[in-house]
Protein backbone atom coordinates (compact mmCIF):
# COMPACT_ATOMS: atom_id res chain seq x y z
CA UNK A 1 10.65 13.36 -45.77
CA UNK A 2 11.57 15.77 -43.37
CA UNK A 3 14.89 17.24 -45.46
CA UNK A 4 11.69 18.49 -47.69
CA UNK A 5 10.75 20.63 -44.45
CA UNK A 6 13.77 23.44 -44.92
CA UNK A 7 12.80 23.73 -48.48
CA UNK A 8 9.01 24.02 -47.77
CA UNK A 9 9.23 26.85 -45.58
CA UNK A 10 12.57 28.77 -47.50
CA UNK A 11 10.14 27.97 -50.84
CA UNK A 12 7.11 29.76 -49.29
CA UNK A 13 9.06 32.82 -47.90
CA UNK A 14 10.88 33.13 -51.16
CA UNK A 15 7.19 33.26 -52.71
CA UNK A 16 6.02 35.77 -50.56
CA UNK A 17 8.65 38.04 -51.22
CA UNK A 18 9.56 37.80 -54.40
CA UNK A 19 6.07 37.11 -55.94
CA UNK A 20 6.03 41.05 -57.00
CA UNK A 21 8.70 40.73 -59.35
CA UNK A 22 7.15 36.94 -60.80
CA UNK A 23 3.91 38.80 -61.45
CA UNK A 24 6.13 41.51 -63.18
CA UNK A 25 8.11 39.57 -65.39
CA UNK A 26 5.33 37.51 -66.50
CA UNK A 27 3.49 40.46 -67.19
CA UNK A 28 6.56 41.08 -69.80
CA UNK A 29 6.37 37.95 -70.99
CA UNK A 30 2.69 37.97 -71.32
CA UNK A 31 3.04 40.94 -72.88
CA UNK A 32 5.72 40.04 -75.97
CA UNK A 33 3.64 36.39 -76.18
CA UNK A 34 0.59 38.38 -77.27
CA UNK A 35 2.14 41.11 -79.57
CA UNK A 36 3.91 37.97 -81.41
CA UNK A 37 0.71 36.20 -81.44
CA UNK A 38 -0.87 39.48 -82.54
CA UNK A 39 1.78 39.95 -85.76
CA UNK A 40 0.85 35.94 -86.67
CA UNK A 41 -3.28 36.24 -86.55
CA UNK A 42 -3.75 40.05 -86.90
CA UNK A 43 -7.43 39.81 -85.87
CA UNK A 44 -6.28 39.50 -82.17
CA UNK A 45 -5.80 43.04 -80.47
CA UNK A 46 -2.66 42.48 -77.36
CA UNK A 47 -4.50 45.60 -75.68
CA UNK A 48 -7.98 44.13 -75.30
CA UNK A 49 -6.74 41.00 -74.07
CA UNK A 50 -4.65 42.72 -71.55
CA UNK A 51 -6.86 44.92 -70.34
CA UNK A 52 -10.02 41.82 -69.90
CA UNK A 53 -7.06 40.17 -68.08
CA UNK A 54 -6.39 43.21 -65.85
CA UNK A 55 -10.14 44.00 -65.21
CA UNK A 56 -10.41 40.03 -64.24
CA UNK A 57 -7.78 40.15 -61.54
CA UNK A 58 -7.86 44.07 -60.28
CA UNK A 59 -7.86 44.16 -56.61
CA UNK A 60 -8.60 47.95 -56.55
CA UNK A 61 -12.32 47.86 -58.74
CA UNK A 62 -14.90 45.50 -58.33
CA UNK A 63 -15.51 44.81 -61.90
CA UNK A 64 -13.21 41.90 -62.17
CA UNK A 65 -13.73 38.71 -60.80
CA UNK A 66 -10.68 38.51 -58.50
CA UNK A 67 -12.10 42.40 -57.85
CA UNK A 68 -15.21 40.80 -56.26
CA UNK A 69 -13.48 37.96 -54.38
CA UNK A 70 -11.05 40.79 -52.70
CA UNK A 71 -14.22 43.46 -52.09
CA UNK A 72 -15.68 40.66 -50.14
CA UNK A 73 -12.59 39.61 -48.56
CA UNK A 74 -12.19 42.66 -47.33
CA UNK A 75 -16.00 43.38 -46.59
CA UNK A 76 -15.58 40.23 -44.58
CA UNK A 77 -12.25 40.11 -42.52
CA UNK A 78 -13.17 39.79 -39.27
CA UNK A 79 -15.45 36.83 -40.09
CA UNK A 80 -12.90 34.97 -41.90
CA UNK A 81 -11.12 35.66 -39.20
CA UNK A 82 -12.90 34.09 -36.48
CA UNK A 83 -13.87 31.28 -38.48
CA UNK A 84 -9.85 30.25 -39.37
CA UNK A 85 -8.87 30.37 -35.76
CA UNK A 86 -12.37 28.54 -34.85
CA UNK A 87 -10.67 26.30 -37.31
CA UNK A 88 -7.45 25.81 -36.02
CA UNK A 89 -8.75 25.42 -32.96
CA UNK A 90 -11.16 22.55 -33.75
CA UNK A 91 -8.18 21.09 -35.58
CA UNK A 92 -5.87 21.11 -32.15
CA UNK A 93 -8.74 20.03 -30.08
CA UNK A 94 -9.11 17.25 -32.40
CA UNK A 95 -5.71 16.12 -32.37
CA UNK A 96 -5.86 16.26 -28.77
CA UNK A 97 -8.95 14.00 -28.63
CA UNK A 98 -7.53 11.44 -30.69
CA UNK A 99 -4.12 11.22 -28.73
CA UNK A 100 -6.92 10.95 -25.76
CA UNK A 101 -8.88 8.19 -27.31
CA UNK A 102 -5.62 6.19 -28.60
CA UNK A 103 -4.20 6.12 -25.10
CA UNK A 104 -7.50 5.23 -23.63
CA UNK A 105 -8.89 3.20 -26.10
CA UNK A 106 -9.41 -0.20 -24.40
CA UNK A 107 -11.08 1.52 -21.37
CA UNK A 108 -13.66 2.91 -23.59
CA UNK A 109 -14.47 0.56 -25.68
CA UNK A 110 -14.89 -1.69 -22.88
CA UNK A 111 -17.94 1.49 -21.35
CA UNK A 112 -19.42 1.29 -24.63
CA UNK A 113 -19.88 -2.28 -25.25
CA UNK A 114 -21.40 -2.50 -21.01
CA UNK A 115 -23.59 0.38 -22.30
CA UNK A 116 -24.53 -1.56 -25.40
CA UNK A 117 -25.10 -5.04 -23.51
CA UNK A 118 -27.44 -3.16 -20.74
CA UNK A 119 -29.52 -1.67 -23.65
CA UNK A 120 -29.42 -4.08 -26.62
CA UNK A 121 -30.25 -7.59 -26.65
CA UNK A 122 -27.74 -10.08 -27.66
CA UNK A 123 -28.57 -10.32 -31.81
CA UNK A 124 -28.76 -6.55 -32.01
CA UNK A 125 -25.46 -6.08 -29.52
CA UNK A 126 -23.42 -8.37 -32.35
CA UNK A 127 -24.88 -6.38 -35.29
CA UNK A 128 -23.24 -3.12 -33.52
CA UNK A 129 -20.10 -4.33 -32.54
CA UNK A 130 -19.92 -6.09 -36.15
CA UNK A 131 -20.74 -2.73 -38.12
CA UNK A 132 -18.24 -1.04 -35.59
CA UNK A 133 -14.87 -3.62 -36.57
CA UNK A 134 -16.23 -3.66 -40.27
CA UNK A 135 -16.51 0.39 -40.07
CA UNK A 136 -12.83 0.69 -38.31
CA UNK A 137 -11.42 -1.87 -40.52
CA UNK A 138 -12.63 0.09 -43.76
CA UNK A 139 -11.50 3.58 -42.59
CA UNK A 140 -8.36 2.60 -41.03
CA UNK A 141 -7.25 0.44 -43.76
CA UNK A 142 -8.30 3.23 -46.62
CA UNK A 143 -6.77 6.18 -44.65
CA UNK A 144 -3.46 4.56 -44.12
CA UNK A 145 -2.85 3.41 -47.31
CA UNK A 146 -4.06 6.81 -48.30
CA UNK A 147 -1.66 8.41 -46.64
CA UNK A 148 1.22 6.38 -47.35
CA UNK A 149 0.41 6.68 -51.35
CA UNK A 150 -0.12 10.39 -51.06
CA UNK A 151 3.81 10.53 -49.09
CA UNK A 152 5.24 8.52 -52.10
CA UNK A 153 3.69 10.59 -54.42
CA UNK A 154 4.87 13.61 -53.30
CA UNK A 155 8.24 12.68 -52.76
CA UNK A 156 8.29 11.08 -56.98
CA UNK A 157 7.17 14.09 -57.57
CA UNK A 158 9.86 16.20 -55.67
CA UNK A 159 12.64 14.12 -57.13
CA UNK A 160 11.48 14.56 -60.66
CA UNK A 161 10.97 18.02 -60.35
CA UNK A 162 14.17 18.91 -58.53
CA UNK A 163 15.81 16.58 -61.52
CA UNK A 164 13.70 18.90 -64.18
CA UNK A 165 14.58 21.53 -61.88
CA UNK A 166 11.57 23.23 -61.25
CA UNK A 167 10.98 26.45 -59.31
CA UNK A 168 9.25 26.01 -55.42
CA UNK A 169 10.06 21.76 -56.38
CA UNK A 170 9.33 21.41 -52.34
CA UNK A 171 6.35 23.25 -52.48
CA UNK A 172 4.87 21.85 -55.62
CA UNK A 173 5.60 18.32 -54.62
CA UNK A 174 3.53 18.69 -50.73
CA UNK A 175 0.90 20.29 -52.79
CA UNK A 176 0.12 17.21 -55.19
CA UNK A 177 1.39 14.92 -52.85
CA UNK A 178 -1.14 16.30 -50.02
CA UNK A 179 -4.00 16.74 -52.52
CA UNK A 180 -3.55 13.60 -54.10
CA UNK A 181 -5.53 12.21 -50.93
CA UNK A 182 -8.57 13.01 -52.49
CA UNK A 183 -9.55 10.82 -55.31
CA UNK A 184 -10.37 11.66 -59.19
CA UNK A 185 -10.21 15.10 -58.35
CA UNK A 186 -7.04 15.60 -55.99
CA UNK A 187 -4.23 15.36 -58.33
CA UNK A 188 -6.23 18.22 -60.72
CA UNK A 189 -6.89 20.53 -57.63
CA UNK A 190 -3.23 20.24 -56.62
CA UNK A 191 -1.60 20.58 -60.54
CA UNK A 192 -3.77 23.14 -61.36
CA UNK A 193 -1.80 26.09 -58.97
CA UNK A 194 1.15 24.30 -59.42
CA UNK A 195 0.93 25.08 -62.85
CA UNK A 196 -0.14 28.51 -62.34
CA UNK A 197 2.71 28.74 -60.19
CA UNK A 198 5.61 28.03 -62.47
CA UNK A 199 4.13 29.57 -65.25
CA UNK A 200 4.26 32.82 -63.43
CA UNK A 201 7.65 31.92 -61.77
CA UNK A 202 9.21 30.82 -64.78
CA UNK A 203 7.14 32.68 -68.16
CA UNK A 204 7.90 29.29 -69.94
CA UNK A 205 4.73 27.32 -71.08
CA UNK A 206 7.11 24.50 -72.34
CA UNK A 207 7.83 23.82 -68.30
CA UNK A 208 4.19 24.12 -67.81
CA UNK A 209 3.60 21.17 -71.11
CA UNK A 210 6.20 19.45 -68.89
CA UNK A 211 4.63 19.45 -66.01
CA UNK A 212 1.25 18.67 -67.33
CA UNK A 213 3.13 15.40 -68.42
CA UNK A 214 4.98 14.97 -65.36
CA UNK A 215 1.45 14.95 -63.74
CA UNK A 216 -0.05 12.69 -66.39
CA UNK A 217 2.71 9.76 -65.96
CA UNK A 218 2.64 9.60 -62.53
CA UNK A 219 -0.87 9.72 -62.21
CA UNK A 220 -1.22 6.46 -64.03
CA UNK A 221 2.22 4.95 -62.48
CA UNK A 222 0.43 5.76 -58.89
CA UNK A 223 -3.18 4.39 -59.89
CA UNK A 224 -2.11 1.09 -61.52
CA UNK A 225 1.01 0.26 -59.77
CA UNK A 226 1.41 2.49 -56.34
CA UNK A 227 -2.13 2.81 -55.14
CA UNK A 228 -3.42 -1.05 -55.51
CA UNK A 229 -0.20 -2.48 -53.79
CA UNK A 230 -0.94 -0.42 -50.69
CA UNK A 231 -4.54 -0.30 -50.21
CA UNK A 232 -4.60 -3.91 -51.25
CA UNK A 233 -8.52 -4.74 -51.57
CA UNK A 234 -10.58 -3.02 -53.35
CA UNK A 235 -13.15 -1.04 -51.28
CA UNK A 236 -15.86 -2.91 -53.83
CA UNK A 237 -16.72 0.74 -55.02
CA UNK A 238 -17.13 0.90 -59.05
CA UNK A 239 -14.90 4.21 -60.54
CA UNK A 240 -18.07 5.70 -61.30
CA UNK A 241 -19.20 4.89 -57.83
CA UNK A 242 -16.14 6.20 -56.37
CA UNK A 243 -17.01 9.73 -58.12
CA UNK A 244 -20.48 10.02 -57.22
CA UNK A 245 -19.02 9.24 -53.27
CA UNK A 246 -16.51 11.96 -53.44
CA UNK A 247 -18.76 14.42 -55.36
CA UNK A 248 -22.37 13.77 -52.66
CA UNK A 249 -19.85 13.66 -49.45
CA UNK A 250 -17.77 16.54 -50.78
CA UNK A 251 -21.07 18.45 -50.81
CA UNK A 252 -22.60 17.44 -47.48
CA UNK A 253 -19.32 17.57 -45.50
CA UNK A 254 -16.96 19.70 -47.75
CA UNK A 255 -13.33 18.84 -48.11
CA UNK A 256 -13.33 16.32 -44.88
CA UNK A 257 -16.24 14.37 -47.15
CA UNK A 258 -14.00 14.58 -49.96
CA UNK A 259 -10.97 12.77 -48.02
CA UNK A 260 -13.67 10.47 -46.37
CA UNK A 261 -16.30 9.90 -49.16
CA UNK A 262 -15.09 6.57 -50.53
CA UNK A 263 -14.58 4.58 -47.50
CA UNK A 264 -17.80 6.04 -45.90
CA UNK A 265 -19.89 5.33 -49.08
CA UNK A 266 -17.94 2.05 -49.26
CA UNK A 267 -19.44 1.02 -45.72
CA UNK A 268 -22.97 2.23 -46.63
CA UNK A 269 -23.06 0.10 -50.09
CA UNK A 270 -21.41 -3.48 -48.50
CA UNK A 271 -24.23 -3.11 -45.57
CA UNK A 272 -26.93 -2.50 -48.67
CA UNK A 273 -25.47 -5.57 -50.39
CA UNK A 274 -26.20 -7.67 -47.51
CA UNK A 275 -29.03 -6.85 -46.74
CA UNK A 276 -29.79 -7.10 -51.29
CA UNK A 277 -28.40 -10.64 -50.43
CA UNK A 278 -30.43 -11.73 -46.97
CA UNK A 279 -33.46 -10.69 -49.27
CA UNK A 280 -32.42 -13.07 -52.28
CA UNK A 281 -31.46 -15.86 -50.44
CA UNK A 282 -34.81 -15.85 -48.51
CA UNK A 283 -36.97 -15.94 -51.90
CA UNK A 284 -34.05 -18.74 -53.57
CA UNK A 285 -32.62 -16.34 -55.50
CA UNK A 286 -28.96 -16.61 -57.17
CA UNK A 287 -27.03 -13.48 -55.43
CA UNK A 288 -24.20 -13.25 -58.30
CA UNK A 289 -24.70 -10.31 -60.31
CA UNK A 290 -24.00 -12.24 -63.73
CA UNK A 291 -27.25 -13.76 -63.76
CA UNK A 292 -28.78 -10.53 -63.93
CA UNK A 293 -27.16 -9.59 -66.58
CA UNK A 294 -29.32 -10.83 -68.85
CA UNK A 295 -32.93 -8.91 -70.24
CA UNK A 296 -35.37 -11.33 -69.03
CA UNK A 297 -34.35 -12.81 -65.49
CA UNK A 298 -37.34 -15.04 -64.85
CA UNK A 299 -37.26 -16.63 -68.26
CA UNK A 300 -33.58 -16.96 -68.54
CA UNK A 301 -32.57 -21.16 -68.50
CA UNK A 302 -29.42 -20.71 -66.39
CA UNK A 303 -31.01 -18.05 -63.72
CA UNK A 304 -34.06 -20.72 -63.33
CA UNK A 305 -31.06 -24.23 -62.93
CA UNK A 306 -30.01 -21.76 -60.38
CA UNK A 307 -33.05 -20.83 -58.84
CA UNK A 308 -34.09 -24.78 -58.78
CA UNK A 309 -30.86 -25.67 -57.34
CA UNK A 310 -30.65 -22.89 -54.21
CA UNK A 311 -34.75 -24.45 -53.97
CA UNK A 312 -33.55 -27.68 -53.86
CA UNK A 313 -30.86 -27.25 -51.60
CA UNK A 314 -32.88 -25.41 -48.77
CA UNK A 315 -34.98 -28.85 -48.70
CA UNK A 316 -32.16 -30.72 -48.27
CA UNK A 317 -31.06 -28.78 -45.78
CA UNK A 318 -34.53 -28.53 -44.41
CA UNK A 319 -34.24 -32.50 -44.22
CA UNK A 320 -31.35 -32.35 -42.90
CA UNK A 321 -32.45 -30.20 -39.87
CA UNK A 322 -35.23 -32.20 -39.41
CA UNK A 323 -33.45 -35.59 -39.26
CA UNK A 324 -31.21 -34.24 -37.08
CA UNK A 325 -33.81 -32.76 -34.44
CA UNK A 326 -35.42 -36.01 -34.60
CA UNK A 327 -31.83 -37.74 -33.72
CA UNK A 328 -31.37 -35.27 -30.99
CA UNK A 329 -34.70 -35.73 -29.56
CA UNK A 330 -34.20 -39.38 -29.60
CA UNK A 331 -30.80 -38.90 -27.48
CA UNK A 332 -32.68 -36.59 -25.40
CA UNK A 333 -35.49 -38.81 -24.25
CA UNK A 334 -32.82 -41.33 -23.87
CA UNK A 335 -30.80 -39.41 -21.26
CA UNK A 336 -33.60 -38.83 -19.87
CA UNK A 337 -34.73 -41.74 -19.32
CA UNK A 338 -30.97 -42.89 -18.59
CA UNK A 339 -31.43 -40.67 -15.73
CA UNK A 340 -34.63 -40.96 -14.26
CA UNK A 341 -33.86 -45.18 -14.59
CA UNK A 342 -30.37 -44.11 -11.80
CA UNK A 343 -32.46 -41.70 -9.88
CA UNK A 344 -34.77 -44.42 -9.08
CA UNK A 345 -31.98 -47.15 -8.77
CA UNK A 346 -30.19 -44.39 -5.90
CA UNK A 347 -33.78 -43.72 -4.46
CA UNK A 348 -34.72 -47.46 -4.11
CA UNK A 349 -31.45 -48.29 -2.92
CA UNK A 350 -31.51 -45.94 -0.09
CA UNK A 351 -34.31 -47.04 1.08
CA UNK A 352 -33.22 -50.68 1.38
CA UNK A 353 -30.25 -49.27 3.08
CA UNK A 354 -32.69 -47.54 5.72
CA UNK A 355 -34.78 -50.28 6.41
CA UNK A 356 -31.74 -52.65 7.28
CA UNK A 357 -30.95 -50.07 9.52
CA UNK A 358 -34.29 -49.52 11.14
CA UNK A 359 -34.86 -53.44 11.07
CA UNK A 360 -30.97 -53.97 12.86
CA UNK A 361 -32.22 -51.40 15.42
CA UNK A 362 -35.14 -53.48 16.43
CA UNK A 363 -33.07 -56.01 16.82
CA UNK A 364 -31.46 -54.61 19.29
C-alpha cells in the first residue's frame, strides 16, 4: 500500500504539468472524431458542436457553465479560502482529539458513566450505556470493514489497471478505492473522473469501454464476495433502505453523512424495531414480519394460532409467576418463623442462664 505513495504524488505532478498538452491532443482527437462522424450522418455540423463544447467549458466568458463555476470561483477566493484551511484545520484538530480520546479512553468513560449514575436512575442508566455499546459496536464494526474493503478495492483496481496499463493507474485506483467508502453512489462518483481522466489522457474511448467494464466486474466481485466477508452481518438495512440513508444523511450532513448514513440510520431503525416489538408483544402480537404479509391480518388463520398461542403462553407464564410467589412466600413465612422460633429459644435461654446466676448468688 504504501509503494502506491511514489506513484500517487509523481501521477498528480505529471497531471498538473502536462494536463495542457492532454487537453490539446484531445482537442485533436475530438476534433477528427467529429468530422468522421460528420462525413457518416451529414446532418451533424463538427463546428456547432465544438463551439457548444467551448462555450460550456470557457473560463474567460461567463456564458458557459464551467464559465459560471470559474466567475464565481474567482468572485469568491478568499472565502473558499478561509473555509479550506477552516477545514483542514477542523480535520487536524480532529485527529488530534481522537488520538486524545483513544489514549484516555477508560478515564472518560469511567466520568461519564459517574455523571450518568448521579443523574439517571438505574433502568434509564442501562438503557444509555446499552444504546452507547450497541452505537460503538455498529459504527466501529461498519467503518472498519469499510475501510478495509475500500483498501482492497483500490489496490484490485491498481493491479488491473497497471496490467491494462492505464494512464495515472495510482491515481485512478485511490480515487475509486477512497470513494468506494460511500455506498451505491461511491464507486460512480469515483469512475466518473476517472473516466474523464483517461479519456482526455489517452483520446481512446475503447480504454474508456474498458474501464467502464473494469468498474462493472469489480463492483459486483466486491459487493457479493469482498464486502459481505468483511463486514460480516448485515446492518439489517434493506438496499432500498440503504439508499434512502445515504441520500437523507448525505443531505443533512454532506459527504461525512454520506460515509456515515448507513450505520447511523442502521442504529435509528434496530432501536424503532424494538420498540415496534415491546409494543407487539404487550398486545400478544406475533413480531415476525411474515405474518404480515398477508392482506387481512386479523382474519388471517395462522396470524390468529399465533396470536392464541403468544395469549396462551403469557397465562402460563402468568401461572407460573404466581405459583412461584406463592412458593416463595411460603419459604418466606417459614424462615421467618424459623427465626423468630431461635430468637426466642436464645432469649429464653438466657434468661434461665441469668436466673441460675442470680439464684447461685443468693446462695452465697
Amino acid at each position: 500500500m504504501l509503494a502506491i505513495i511514489p506513484n500517487l504524488v509523481s501521477n498528480i505532478q505529471n497531471l498538473i504539468v502536462d494536463i495542457d498538452d492532454y487537453i490539446a491532443d484531445f482537442n485533436v482527437w475530438l476534433t477528427d472524431f467529429l468530422n468522421d462522424l460528420s462525413d457518416t450522418i451529414p446532418a451533424i455540423d463538427p463546428d456547432e458542436i465544438l463551439d457548444s463544447i467551448y462555450k460550456f467549458f470557457s473560463p474567460t466568458n461567463g456564458e458557459g457553465v464551467f464559465g459560471s463555476i470559474l466567475s464565481f470561483v474567482l468572485d469568491n477566493l478568499l472565502n473558499i479560502g478561509t473555509t479550506l484551511v477552516n477545514q483542514i484545520f477542523y480535520i487536524i484538530v480532529g485527529f488530534i482529539l481522537s488520538i486524545y480520546f483513544l489514549l484516555y479512553k477508560d478515564n472518560i468513560v469511567a466520568k461519564l458513566k459517574r455523571v450518568f449514575c448521579a443523574f439517571l436512575k438505574e433502568n434509564n442508566y442501562k438503557k444509555v450505556v446499552d444504546f452507547a455499546r450497541y452505537s460503538d459496536r455498529t459504527f466501529g464494526r461498519y467503518m472498519l470493514g469499510a475501510i478495509v474493503d475500500s483498501a482492497l478495492v483500490g489496490i484490485i483496481m491498481f493491479v488491473i489497471l497497471t496490467i491494462f496499463k492505464f494512464p495515472f493507474a495510482p491515481l485512478i485506483a485511490v480515487t475509486c478505492g477512497v470513494t468506494n467508502i460511500i455506498p451505491f453512489f461511491g464507486p460512480f462518483i469515483g469512475a466518473i473522473p476517472s473516466a474523464v481522466l483517461i479519456l482526455i489522457a489517452t483520446g481512446d474511448p475503447f480504454k474508456v469501454i474498458i474501464f467502464a467494464v473494469i468498474v462493472l466486474v469489480l463492483q459486483q466481485v466486491d459487493g457479493n464476495l469482498i464486502a459481505p466477508h468483511i463486514h460480516g452481518a448485515s446492518t439489517g438495512l434493506t438496499p432500498i433502505g440503504v439508499i434512502a440513508a445515504v441520500t437523507f444523511t448525505s443531505h443533512v450532513f454532506g459527504f461525512v453523512g454520506m460515509v456515515i448514513g448507513v450505520p447511523f440510520c442502521a442504529v435509528i431503525s434496530y432501536y424503532i424495531s424494538c420498540f415496534i416489538e415491546k409494543n407487539l408483544k404487550k398486545k400478544h402480537l406475533p413480531t415476525q414480519p411474515e405474518y404480515y404479509r398477508v392482506s387481512d391480518v386479523y382474519e388471517d388463520e395462522n396470524f390468529a394460532k399465533a396470536r392464541y398461542a403468544l395469549e396462551a403462553e403469557e397465562q402460563l407464564e402468568s401461572s407460573e409467576a404466581i405459583a412461584t410467589a406463592a412458593v416463595k412466600e411460603e419459604v418466606i413465612q417459614e424462615i421467618k418463623e424459623q427465626v423468630v422460633e431461635k430468637v426466642l429459644h436464645e432469649a429464653l435461654d438466657g434468661i434461665n442462664e441469668e436466673v441460675e446466676a442470680k439464684a447461685k448468688e443468693g446462695e452465697v
